[in-house]
Protein backbone atom coordinates (compact mmCIF):
# COMPACT_ATOMS: atom_id res chain seq x y z
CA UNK A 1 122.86 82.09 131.74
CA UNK A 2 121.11 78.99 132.74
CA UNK A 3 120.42 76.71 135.56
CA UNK A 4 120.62 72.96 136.38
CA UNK A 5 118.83 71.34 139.06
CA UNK A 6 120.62 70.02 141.88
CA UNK A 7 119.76 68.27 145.27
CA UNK A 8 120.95 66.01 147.64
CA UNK A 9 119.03 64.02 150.47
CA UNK A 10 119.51 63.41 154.08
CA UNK A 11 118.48 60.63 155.83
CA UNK A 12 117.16 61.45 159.47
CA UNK A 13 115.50 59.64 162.62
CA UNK A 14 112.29 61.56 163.76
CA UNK A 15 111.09 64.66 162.95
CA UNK A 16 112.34 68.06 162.36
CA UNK A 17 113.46 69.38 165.32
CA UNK A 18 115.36 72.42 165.66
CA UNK A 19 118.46 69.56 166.61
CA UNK A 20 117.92 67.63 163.37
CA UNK A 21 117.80 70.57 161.00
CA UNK A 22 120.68 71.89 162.55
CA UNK A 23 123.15 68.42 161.55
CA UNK A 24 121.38 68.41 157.97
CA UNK A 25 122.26 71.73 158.13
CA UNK A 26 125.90 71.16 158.98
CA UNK A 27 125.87 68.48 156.32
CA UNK A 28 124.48 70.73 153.82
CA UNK A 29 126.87 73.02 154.48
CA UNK A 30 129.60 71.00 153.92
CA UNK A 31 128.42 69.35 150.13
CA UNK A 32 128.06 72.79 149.58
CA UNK A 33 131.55 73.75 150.02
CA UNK A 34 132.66 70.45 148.60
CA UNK A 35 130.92 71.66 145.42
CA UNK A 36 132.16 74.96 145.17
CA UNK A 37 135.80 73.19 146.09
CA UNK A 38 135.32 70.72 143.27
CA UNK A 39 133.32 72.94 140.52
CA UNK A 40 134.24 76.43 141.40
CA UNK A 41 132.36 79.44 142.52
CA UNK A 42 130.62 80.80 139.65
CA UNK A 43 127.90 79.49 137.64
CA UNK A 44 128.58 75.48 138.07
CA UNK A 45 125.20 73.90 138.01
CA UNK A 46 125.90 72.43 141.01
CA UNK A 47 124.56 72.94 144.63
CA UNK A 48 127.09 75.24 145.56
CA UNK A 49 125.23 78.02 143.49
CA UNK A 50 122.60 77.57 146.60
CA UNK A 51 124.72 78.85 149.04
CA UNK A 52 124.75 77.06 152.73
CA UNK A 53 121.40 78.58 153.82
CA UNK A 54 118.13 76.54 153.61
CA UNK A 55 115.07 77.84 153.13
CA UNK A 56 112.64 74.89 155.11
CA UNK A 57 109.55 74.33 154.26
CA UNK A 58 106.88 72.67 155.91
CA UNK A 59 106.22 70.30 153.42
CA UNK A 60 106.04 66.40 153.63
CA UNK A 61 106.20 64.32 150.24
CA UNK A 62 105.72 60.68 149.67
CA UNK A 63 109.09 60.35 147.93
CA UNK A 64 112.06 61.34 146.81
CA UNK A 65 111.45 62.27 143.31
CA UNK A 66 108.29 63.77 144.56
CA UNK A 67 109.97 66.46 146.63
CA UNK A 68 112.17 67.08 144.04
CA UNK A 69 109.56 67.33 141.60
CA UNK A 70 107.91 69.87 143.98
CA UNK A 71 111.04 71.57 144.72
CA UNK A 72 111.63 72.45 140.67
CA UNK A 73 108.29 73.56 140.59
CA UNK A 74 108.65 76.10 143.23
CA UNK A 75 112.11 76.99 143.15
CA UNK A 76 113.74 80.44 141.43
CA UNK A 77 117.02 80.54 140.69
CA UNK A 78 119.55 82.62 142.77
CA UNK A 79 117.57 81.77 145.73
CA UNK A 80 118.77 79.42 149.31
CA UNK A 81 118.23 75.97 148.25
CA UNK A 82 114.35 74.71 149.54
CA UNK A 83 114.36 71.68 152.01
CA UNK A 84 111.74 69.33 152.47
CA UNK A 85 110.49 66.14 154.18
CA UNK A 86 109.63 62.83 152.97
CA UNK A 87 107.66 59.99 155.14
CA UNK A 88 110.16 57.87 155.00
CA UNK A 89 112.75 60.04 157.22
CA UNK A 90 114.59 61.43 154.06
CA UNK A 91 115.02 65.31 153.78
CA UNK A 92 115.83 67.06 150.61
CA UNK A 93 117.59 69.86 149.62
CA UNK A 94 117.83 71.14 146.44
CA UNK A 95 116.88 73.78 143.84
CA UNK A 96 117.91 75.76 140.44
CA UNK A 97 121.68 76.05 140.22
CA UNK A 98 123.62 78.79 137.88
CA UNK A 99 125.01 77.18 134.99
């Protein structure tokens, strides 16, 4: 089996507070069940293979494709999707999807 890598960002206002992580959250979890709607439930590629859990990290990149970069780096596979923080107000959420 292999794995694709999937994310999605979030644009937020401010930091992380416990408020803000919980609407990405809600956000998350809806792409999430979008994706499993759309692509199925097994072995997609897609972010739905993450599951609606995020695993924050305390993390702060200077982009986009940074955080991803970092993200594919230190993501496994079959694990909650990682989310992250850019300086620009974007968070990330992403990781190794079944495929």
């Amino acid at each position: 089996m292999g794995a694709s890598f999937d994310s999605r960002e979030y644009r937020i206002a401010g930091g992380l507070s416990m408020e803000n992580k919980r609407a990405i959250a809600s956000k998350w979890k809806s792409d999430v069940e979008s994706c499993l709607f759309e692509n199925g439930h097994s072995y997609s590629g897609g972010i739905g293979m993450l599951g609606a859990e995020i695993d924050w990290r305390d993390k702060v990149f200077d982009s986009i494709s940074d955080a991803e970069e970092w993200i594919q780096d230190n993501h496994e596979k079959w694990e909650n999707g990682i989310g992250v923080k850019t300086k620009d107000g974007y968070i990330v959420i992403g990781g190794w999807c079944s495929s």
